[in-house]
Structures are given as structure tokens and as C-alpha cells.
Protein backbone atom coordinates (compact mmCIF):
# COMPACT_ATOMS: atom_id res chain seq x y z
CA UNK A 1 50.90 9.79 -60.28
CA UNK A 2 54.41 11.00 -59.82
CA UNK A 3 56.96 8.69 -61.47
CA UNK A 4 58.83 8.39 -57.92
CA UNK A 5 55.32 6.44 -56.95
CA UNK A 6 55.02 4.71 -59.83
CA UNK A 7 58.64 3.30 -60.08
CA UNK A 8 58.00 2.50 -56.49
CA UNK A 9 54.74 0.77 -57.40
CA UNK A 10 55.81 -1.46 -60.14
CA UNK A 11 58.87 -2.54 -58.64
CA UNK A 12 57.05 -3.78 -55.34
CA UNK A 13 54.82 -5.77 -58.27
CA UNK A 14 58.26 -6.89 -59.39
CA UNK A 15 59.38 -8.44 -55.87
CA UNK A 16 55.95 -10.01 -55.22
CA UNK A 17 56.02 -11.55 -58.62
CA UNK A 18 59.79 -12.78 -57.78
CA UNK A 19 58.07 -13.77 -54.35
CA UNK A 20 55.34 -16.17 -56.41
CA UNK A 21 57.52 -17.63 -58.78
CA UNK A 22 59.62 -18.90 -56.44
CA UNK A 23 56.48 -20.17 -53.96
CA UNK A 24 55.38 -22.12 -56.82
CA UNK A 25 58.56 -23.37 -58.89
CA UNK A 26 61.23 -23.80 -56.16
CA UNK A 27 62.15 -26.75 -54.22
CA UNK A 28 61.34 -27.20 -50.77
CA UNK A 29 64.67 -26.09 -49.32
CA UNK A 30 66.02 -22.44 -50.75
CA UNK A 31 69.44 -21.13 -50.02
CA UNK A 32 69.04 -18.14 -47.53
CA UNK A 33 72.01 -16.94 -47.59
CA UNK A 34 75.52 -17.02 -49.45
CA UNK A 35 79.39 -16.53 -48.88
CA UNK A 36 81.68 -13.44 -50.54
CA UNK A 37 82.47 -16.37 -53.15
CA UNK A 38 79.09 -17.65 -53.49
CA UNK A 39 78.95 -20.94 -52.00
CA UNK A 40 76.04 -21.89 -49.86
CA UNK A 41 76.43 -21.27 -46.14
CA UNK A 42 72.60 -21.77 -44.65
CA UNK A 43 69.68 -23.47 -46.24
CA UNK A 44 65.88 -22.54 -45.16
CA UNK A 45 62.22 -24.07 -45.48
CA UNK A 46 60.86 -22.29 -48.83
CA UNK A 47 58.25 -21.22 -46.18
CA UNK A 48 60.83 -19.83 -43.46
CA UNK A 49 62.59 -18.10 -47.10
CA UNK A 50 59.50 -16.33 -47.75
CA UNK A 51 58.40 -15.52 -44.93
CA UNK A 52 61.58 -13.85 -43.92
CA UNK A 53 62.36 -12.08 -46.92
CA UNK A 54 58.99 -11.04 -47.72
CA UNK A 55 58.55 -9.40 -44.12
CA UNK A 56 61.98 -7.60 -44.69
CA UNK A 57 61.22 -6.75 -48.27
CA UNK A 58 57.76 -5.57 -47.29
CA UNK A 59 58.73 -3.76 -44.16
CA UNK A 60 61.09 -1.46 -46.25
CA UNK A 61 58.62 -1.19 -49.01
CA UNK A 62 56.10 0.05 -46.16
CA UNK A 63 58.66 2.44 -44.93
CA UNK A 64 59.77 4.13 -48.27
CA UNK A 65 55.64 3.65 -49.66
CA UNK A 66 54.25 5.74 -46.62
CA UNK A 67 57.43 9.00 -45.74
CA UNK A 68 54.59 11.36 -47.42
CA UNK A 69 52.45 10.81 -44.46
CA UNK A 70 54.48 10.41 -41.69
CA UNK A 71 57.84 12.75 -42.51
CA UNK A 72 55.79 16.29 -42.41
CA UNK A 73 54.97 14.68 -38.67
CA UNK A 74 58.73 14.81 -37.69
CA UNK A 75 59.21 17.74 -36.01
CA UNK A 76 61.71 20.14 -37.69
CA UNK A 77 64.81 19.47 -35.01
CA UNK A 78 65.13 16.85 -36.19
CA UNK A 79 65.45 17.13 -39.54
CA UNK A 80 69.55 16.61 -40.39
CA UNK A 81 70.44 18.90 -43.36
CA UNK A 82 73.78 19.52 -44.68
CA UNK A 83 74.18 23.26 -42.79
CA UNK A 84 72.37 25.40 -40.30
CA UNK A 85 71.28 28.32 -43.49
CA UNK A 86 69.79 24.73 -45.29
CA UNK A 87 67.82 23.60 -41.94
CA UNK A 88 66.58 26.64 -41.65
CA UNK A 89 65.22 27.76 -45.08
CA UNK A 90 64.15 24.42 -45.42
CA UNK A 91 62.23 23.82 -42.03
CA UNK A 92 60.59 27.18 -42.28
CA UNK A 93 56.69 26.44 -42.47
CA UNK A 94 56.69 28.07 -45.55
CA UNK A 95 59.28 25.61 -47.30
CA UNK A 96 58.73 22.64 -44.84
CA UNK A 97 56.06 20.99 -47.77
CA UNK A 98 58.34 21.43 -50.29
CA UNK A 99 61.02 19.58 -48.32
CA UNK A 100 58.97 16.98 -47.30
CA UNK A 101 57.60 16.49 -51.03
CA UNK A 102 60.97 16.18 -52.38
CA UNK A 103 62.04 14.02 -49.79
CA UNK A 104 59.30 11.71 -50.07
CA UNK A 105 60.48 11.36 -53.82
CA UNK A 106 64.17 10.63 -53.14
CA UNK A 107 63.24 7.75 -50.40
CA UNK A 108 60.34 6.40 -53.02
CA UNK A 109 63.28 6.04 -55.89
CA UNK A 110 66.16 4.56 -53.51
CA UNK A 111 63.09 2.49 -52.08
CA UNK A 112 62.26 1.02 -55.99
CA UNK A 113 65.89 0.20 -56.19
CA UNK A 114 65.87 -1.97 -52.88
CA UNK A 115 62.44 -3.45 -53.73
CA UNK A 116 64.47 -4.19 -57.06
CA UNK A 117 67.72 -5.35 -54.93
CA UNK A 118 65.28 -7.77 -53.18
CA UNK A 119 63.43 -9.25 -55.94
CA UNK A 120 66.66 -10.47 -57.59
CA UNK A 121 68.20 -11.95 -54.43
CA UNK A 122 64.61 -13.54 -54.64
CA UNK A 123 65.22 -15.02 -57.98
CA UNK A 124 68.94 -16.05 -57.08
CA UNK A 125 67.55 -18.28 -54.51
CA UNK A 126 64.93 -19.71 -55.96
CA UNK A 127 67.18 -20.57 -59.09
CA UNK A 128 70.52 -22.00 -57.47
CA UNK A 129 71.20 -25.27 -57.89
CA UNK A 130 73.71 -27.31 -55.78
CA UNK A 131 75.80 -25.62 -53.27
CA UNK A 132 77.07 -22.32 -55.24
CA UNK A 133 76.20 -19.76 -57.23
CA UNK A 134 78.48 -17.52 -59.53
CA UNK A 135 79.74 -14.63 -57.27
CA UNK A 136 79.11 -11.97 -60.07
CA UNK A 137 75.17 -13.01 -60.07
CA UNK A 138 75.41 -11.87 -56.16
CA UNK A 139 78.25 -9.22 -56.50
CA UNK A 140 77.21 -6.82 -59.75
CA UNK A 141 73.93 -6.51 -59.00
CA UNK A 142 74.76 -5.10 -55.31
CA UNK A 143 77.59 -3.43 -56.28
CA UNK A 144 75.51 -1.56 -59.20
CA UNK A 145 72.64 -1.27 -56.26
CA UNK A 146 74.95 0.65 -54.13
CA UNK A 147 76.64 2.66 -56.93
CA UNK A 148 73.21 4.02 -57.85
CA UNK A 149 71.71 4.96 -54.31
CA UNK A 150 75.30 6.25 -53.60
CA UNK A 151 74.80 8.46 -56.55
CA UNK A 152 71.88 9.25 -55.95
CA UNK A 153 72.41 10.32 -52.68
CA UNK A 154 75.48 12.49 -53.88
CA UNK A 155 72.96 14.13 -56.05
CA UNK A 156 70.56 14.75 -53.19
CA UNK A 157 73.49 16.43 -51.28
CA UNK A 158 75.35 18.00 -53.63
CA UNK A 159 73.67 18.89 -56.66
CA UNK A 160 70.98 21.83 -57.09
CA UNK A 161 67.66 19.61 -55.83
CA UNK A 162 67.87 21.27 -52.01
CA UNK A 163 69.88 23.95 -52.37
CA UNK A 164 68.71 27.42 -51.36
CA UNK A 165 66.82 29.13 -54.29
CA UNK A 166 68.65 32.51 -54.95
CA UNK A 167 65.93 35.23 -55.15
């Protein structure tokens, strides 16, 4: 199993365990969503909370889980790379399943990092107590969320993973 798969794997087990905890150890009423300082703004059923998140959560798992299968469907037009000498060399039938293998990798890690992003909102709900929460619980974990995908993206782009081999 790669360890794109894998990561992806374990940290859907991750959110559904985050999903469980809180159907069995939260109140009836779970914030649903929070302010830029934290405080409270909208209050759900635990079942509306799960049910919402969880069909979100799982909806984005089920798109990053399942780009092997449908990506090498997407005709090559519209593929968007960088530049026209990428597109093509890429999109060429004989690169094309290399593309859509690495590809498939990059959307499988950023997707672990989501289903990751997800579980600990998860936990953050099912955890507050009165009508705040601590704004760094809400505002380091996203930030580092979008510091890492934004990374990782910048490596995708600009680093060696889809540049043109040099024969």
C-alpha cells in the first residue's frame, strides 16, 4: 500500500473515531460553528452536528479516496499544468499514467490533512464548554493546516516532482 493511501486511510479512521467519541460523550447541543475570537455564534442538535460534518468530512474523503479511478477519465484538455511544454509531456499517453499516479498521491496526502483538519474541529466541538473556546485551539491548527497544503502545493509546482525529466 502506498503511504499516500495509508496516511489517507488512517486519518479517515481518525475523523470517524473523533465522529464516535463525540456521538457518545457530548451533550445534546454541540457548537457548530465559532467567531475569529472564538465565542459561540450557532449551536446544533448533536444529530444535525454529525450529520453535517460527517457528510462534508466524508464527501471530501470520497473525493481525495477515489482521483485514481476517476482522474485518468478526465480528458487531457483539461488537465491545467503550469506551461504548454508541461501539458504536453505530461498528457502524452505515454506519460498520462504517470501523471495521474502522482497526482492521485498529492490529492490522497492534502486529503489526510483535511480528514485530519476535520477530526479536530470534531473534537473542539464536542469538548467546548460554555459559550467560547480559546481562539488558538481554532486558529493554529488551521493556520498550520494551510501552511502545510500551501507547502505542499508549492512543492507540487515548483520543486522537481512534475518537472520534465531531462533525457
Amino acid at each position: 500500500m502506498k503511504y499516500s493511501r495509508a496516511a489517507l486511510l488512517l486519518s479517515t479512521l481518525v475523523f470517524i473515531g473523533a465522529m464516535v467519541w463525540v456521538a457518545v460523550t457530548a451533550g445534546d447541543e454541540l457548537p457548530a460553528h465559532f467567531t475569529g475570537s472564538g465565542r459561540v455564534d450557532r449551536v446544533e442538535s448533536k444529530t444535525s452536528f454529525l450529520l453535517t460534518i460527517g457528510g462534508i468530512g466524508f464527501a471530501l474523503i470520497g473525493f481525495f479516496a477515489t482521483i485514481g479511478w476517476w482522474l485518468p477519465k478526465v480528458p487531457a484538455q483539461l488537465v491545467n499544468l503550469p506551461s504548454r511544454p508541461m501539458h504536453e509531456y505530461w498528457t502524452s499517453p505515454k506519460n498520462r499514467p504517470e501523471l495521474n499516479r502522482k497526482m492521485a498521491e498529492d490529492l490522497e496526502w492534502i486529503g489526510s490533512a483535511t480528514a485530519l483538519l476535520f477530526a479536530w474541529i470534531v473534537i473542539v466541538s464536542g469538548r467546548a464548554t460554555g459559550d467560547s473556546v480559546s481562539v488558538w485551539v481554532l486558529a493554529v491548527p488551521t493556520a498550520i493546516y494551510l501552511l502545510g497544503v500551501l507547502g505542499y502545493v508549492v512543492f507540487m509546482i515548483r520543486g522537481a516532482r512534475y518537472r520534465i525529466p531531462t533525457e
